[in-house]
Each structure stands twice: as C-alpha cells, then as structure tokens.
C-alpha atoms as a PDB file:
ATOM      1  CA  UNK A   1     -34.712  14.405 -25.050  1.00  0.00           C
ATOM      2  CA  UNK A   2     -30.855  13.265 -25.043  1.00  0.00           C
ATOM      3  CA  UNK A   3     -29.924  10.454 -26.136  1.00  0.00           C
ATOM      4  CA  UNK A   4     -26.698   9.472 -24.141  1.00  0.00           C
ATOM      5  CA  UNK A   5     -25.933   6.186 -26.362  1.00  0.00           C
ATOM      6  CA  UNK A   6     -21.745   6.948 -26.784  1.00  0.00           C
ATOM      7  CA  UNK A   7     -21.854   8.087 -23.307  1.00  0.00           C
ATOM      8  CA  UNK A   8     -22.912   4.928 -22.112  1.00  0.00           C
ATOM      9  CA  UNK A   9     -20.789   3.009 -24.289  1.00  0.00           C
ATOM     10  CA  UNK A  10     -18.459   4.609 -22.854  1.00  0.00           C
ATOM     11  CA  UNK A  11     -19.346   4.436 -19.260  1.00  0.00           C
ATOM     12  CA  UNK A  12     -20.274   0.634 -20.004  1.00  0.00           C
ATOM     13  CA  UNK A  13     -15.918  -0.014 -21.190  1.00  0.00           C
ATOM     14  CA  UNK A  14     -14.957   1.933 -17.945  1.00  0.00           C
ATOM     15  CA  UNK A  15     -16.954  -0.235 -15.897  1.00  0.00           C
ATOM     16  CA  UNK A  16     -16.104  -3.819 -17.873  1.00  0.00           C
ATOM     17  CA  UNK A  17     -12.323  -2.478 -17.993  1.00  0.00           C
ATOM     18  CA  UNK A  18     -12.159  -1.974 -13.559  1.00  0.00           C
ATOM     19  CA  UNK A  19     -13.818  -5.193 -13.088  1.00  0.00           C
ATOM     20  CA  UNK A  20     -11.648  -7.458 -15.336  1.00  0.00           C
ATOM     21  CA  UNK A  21      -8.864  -5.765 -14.101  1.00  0.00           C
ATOM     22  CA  UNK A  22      -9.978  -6.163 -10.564  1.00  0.00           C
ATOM     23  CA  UNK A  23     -10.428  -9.699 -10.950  1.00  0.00           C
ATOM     24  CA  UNK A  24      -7.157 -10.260 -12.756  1.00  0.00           C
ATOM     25  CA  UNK A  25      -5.437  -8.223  -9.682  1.00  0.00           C
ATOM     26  CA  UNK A  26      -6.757 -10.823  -7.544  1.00  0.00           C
ATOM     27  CA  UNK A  27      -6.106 -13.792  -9.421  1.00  0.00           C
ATOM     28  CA  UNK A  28      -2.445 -12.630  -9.916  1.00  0.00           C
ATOM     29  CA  UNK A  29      -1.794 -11.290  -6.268  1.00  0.00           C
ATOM     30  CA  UNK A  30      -3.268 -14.517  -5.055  1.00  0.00           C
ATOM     31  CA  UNK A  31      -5.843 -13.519  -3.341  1.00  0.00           C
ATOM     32  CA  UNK A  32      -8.574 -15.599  -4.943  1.00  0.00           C
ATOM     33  CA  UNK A  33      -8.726 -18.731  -2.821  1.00  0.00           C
ATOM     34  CA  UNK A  34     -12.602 -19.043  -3.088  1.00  0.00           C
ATOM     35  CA  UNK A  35     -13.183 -17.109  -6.136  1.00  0.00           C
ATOM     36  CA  UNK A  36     -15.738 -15.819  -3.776  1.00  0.00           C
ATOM     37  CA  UNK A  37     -14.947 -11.810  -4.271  1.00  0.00           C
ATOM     38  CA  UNK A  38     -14.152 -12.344  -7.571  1.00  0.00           C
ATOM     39  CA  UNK A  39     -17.545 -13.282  -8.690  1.00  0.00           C
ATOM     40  CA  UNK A  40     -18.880 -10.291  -6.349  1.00  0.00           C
ATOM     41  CA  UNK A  41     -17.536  -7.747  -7.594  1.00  0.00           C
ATOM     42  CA  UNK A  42     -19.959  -6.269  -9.887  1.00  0.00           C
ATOM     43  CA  UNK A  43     -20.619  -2.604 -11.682  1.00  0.00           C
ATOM     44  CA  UNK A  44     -24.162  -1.033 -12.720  1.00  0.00           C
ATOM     45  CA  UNK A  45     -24.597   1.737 -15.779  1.00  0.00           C
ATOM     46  CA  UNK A  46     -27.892   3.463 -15.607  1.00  0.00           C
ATOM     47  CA  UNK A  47     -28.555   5.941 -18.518  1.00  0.00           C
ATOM     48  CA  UNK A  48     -32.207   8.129 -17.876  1.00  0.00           C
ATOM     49  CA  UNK A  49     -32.900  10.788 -20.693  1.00  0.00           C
ATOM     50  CA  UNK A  50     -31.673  13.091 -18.702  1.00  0.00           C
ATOM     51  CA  UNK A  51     -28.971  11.557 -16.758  1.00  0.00           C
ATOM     52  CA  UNK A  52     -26.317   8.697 -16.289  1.00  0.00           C
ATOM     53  CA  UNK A  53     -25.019   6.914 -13.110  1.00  0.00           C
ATOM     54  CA  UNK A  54     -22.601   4.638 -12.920  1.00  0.00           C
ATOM     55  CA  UNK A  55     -21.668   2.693  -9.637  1.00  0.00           C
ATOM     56  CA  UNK A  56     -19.554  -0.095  -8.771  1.00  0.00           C
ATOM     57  CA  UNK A  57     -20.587  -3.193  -5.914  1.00  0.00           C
ATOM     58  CA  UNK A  58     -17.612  -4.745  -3.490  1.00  0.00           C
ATOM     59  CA  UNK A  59     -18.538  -6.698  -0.415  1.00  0.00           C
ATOM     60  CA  UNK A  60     -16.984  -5.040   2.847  1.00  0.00           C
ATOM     61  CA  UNK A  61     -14.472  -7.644   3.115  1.00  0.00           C
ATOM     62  CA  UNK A  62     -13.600  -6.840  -0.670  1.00  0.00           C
ATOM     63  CA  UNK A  63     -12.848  -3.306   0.725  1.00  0.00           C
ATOM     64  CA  UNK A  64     -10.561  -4.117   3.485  1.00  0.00           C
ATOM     65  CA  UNK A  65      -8.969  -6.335   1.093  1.00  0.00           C
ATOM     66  CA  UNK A  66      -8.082  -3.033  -0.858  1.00  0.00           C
ATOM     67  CA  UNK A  67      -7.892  -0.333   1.449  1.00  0.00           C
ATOM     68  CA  UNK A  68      -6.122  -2.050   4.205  1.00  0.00           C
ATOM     69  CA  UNK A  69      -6.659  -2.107   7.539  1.00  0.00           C
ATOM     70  CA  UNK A  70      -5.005  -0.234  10.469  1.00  0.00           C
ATOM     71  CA  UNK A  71      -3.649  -2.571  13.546  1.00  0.00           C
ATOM     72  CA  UNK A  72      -5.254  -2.338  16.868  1.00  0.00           C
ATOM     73  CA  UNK A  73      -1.672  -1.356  18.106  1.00  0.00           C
ATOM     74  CA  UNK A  74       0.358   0.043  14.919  1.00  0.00           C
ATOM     75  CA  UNK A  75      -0.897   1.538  11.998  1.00  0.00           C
ATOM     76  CA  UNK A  76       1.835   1.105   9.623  1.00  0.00           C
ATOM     77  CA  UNK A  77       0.818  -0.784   7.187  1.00  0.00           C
ATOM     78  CA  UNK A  78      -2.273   0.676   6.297  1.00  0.00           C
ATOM     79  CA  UNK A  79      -1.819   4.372   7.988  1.00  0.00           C
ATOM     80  CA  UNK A  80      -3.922   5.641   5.254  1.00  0.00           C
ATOM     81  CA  UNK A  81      -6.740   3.478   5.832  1.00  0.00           C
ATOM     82  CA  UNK A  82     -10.176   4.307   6.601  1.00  0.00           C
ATOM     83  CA  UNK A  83     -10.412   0.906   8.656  1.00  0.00           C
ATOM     84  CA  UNK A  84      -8.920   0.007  12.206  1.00  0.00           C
ATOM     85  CA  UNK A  85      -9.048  -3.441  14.156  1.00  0.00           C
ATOM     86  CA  UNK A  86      -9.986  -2.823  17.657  1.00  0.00           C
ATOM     87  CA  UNK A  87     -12.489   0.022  16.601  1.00  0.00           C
ATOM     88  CA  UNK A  88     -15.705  -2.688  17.808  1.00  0.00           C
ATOM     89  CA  UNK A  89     -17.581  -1.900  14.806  1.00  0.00           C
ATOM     90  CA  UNK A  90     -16.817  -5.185  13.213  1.00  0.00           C
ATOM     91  CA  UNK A  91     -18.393  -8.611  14.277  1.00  0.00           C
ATOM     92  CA  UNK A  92     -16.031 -10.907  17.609  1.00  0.00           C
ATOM     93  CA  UNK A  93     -14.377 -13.378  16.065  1.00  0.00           C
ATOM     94  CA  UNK A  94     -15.153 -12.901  12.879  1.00  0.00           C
ATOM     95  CA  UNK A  95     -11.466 -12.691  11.717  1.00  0.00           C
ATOM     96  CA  UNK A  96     -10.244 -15.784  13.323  1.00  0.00           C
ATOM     97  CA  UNK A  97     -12.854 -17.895  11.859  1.00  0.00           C
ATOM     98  CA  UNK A  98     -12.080 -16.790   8.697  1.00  0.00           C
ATOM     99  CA  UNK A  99      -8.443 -17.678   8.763  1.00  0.00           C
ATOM    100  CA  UNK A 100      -9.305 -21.064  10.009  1.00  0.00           C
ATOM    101  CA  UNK A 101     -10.821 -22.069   7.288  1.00  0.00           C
ATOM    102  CA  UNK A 102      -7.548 -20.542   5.377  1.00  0.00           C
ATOM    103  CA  UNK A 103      -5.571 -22.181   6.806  1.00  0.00           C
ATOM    104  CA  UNK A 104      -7.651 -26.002   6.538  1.00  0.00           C
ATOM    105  CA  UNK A 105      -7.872 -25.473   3.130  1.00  0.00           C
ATOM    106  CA  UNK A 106      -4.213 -24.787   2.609  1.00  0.00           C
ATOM    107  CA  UNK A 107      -3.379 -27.123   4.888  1.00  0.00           C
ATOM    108  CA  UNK A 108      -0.882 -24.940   6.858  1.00  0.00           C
ATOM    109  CA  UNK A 109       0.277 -25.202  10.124  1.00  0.00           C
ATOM    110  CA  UNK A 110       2.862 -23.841  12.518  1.00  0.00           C
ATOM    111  CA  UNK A 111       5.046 -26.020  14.635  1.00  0.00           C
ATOM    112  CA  UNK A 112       5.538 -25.693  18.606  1.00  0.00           C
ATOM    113  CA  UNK A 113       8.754 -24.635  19.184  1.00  0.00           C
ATOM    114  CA  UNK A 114       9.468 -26.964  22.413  1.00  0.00           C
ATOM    115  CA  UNK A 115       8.622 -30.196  20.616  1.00  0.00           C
ATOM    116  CA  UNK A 116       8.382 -29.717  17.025  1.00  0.00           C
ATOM    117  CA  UNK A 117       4.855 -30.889  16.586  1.00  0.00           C
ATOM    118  CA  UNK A 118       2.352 -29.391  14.175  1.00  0.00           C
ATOM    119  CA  UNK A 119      -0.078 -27.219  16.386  1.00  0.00           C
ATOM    120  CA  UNK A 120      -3.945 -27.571  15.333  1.00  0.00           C
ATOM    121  CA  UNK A 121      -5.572 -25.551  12.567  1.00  0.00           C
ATOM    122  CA  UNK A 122      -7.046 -23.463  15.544  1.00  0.00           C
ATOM    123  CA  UNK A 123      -3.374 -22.459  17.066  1.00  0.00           C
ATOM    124  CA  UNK A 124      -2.456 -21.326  13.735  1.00  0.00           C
ATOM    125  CA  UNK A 125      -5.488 -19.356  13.053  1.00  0.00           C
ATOM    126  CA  UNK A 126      -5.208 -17.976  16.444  1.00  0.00           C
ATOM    127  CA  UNK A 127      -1.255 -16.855  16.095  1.00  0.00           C
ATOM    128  CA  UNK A 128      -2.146 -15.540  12.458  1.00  0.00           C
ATOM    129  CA  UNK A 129      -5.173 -13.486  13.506  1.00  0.00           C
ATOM    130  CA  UNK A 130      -3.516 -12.027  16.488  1.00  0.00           C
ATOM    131  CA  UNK A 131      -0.561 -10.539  14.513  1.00  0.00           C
ATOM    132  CA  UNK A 132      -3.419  -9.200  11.637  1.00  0.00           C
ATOM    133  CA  UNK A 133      -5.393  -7.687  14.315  1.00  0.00           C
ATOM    134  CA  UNK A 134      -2.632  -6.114  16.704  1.00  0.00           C
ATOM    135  CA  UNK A 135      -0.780  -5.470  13.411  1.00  0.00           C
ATOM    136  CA  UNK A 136      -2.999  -4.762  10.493  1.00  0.00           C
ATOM    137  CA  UNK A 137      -3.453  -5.356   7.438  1.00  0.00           C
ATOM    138  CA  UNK A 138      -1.743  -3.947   3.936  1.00  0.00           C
ATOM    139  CA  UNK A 139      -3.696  -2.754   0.961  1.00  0.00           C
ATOM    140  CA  UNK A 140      -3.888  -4.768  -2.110  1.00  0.00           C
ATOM    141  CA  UNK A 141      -5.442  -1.704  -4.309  1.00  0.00           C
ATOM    142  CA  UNK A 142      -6.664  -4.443  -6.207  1.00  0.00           C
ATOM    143  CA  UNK A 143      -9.582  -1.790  -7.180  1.00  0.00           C
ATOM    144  CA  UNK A 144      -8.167   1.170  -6.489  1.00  0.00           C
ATOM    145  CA  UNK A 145      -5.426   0.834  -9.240  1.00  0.00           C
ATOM    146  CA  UNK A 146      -7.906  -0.454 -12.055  1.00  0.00           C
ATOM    147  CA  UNK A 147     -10.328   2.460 -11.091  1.00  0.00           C
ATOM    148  CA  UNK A 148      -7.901   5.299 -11.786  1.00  0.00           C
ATOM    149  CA  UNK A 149      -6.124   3.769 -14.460  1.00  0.00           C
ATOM    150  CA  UNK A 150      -9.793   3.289 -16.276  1.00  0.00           C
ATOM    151  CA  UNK A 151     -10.729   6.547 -14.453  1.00  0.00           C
ATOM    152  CA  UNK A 152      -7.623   8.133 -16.641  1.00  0.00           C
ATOM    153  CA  UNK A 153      -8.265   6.202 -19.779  1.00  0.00           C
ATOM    154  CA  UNK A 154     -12.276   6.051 -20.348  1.00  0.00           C
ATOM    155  CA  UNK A 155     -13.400   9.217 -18.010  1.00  0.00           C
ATOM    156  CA  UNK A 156     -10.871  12.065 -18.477  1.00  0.00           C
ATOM    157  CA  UNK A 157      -9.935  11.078 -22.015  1.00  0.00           C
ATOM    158  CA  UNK A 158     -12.786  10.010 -23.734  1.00  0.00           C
ATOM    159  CA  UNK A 159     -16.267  10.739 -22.023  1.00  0.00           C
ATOM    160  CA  UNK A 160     -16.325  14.205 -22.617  1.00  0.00           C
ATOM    161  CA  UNK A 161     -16.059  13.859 -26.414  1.00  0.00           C
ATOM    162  CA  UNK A 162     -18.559  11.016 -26.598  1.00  0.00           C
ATOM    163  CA  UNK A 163     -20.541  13.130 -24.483  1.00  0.00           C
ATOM    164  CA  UNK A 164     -20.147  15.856 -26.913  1.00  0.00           C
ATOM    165  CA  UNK A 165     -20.991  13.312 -29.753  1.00  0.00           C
ATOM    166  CA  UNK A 166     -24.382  12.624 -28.244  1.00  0.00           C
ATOM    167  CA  UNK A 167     -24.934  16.951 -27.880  1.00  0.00           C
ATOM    168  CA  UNK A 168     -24.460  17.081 -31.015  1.00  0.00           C
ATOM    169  CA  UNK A 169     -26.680  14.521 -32.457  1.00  0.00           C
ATOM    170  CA  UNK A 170     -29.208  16.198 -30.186  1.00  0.00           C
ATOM    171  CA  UNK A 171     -28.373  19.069 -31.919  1.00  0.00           C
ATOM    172  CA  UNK A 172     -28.821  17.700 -35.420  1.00  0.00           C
ATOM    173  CA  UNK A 173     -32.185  15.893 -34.481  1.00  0.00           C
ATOM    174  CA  UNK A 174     -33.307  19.282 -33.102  1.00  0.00           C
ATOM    175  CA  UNK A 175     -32.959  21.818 -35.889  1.00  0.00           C
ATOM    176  CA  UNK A 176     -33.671  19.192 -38.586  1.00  0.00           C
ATOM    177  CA  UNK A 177     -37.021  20.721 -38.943  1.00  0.00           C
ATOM    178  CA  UNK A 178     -36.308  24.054 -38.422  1.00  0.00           C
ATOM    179  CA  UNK A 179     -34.384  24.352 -41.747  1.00  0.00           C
END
C-alpha cells in the first residue's frame, strides 16, 4: 500500500494557491460585489491508497465570469468561449434581473437623453443587459490564470518528485524485511 502523503501535500498547496489567487483576482478586478463567488469557489483533494483526485468547484455564473461569453450578434469579445447568449440553454430573464439588482446596489443610473432625467433602475438594467446579451461578455480568467500559473509551479515542477518521494518510501518500507 502507497502512501501518497508529499503527493497530497502537494496537491493540497496547488489547490489552496488557485483559490486564494482566484479570490484575490476578483477582489482586485472588482468583481466581488456580493462576495457571493468568492466564498463559492471551493477545491477538494482526495488521496485513496491507490490513487489521488483533485477537483476544483465554481458555480456556472463563476464560469461565464471567466470564460466569457459570446454575443447573440458578435462574438468578439469572447470568440474563444465555450458560452453564447441567444443559444436558449440559459434561464429568460435571468440576466436582466441580475443587473438590476447591480445596478440598485450601486446606485447607477442612465439619464434620458431628451430631458435629462435619471431613467429607473429597470431602464438601466434593461439598456445594460441588451448590449451584454447582443454583445457579450469578456473573460476575466480570474481562474484560468491562477490554475496554470499553480498548474506550472506545484504540478509540472514539483509533483513528480514528491511523487517519487512517496515511491520511494514505499520502497524502503517494502524491502526493510527482506534484508
């Protein structure tokens, strides 16, 4: 039986390292109004005698957020994107009522052009989500970026001589009593 103890050390400052950093891309590109995908993003380290896993948890939203999203009509600014408005996988609505509640909390509002006035919360959320939607939506990488730095730093670097490490105290547990 293996025991996999520096590999999951290992594995366990990979995962701690793409979730700070993930949270601290948020923070900084201000994209943490509710603080609500920064205390969902979360990362899992199973080590069997056998085996390891390691796997990472982002809400949907959290994705978009990072990969971008293509524009119903134009697709340049996500074109690599996995995700496309207008595709009617997603729920009606569910992007207008989410900037409405942006914009109350920031308290932002356009003004009509003819007489100057503010226009209501729902205007604004309306004008906003149109131009996401028709538009899209540009990748933050606020994951991606973490994950291959850490990828670089704690996978391709170091893993494979931890994982060595833990071979080769297999190895010394297992001819111990052969000598």
């Amino acid at each position: 039986m293996v025991n996999l103890e520096h590999t999951q050390k290992t594995l366990e400052k990979f995962r701690d390292y793409v979730i700070q950093q993930s949270r601290s891309n948020l923070t900084k590109d201000g994209h943490n109004d509710t603080k609500r995908l920064y205390s969902e993003i979360k990362g899992e380290v199973i080590v069997s005698p056998n085996s390891f896993q390691l796997g990472f948890d982002i809400p949907m939203y959290g994705q978009f957020q990072d990969k971008g999203v293509k524009g119903k009509f134009s697709s340049m600014k996500a074109p690599n994107s996995p995700f496309k408005f207008g595709s009617g996988t997603g729920q009606k609505g569910g992007l207008t009522k989410s900037i409405e509640s942006w914009v109350q909390r920031k308290g932002f509002q356009f003004r009509d052009k003819q007489s100057g006035k503010f226009m209501s919360y729902k205007n604004t959320a309306f004008l906003i989500s149109r131009s996401i939607y028709t538009k899209g939506l540009r990748p933050s990488l606020f994951f991606t970026k973490p994950f291959e730095a850490g990828y670089k730093k704690y996978i391709d670097e170091d893993l494979i001589q931890q994982f060595a490490l833990d071979v080769e105290d297999l190895m010394k547990y297992s001819l111990k009593d052969i000598k």
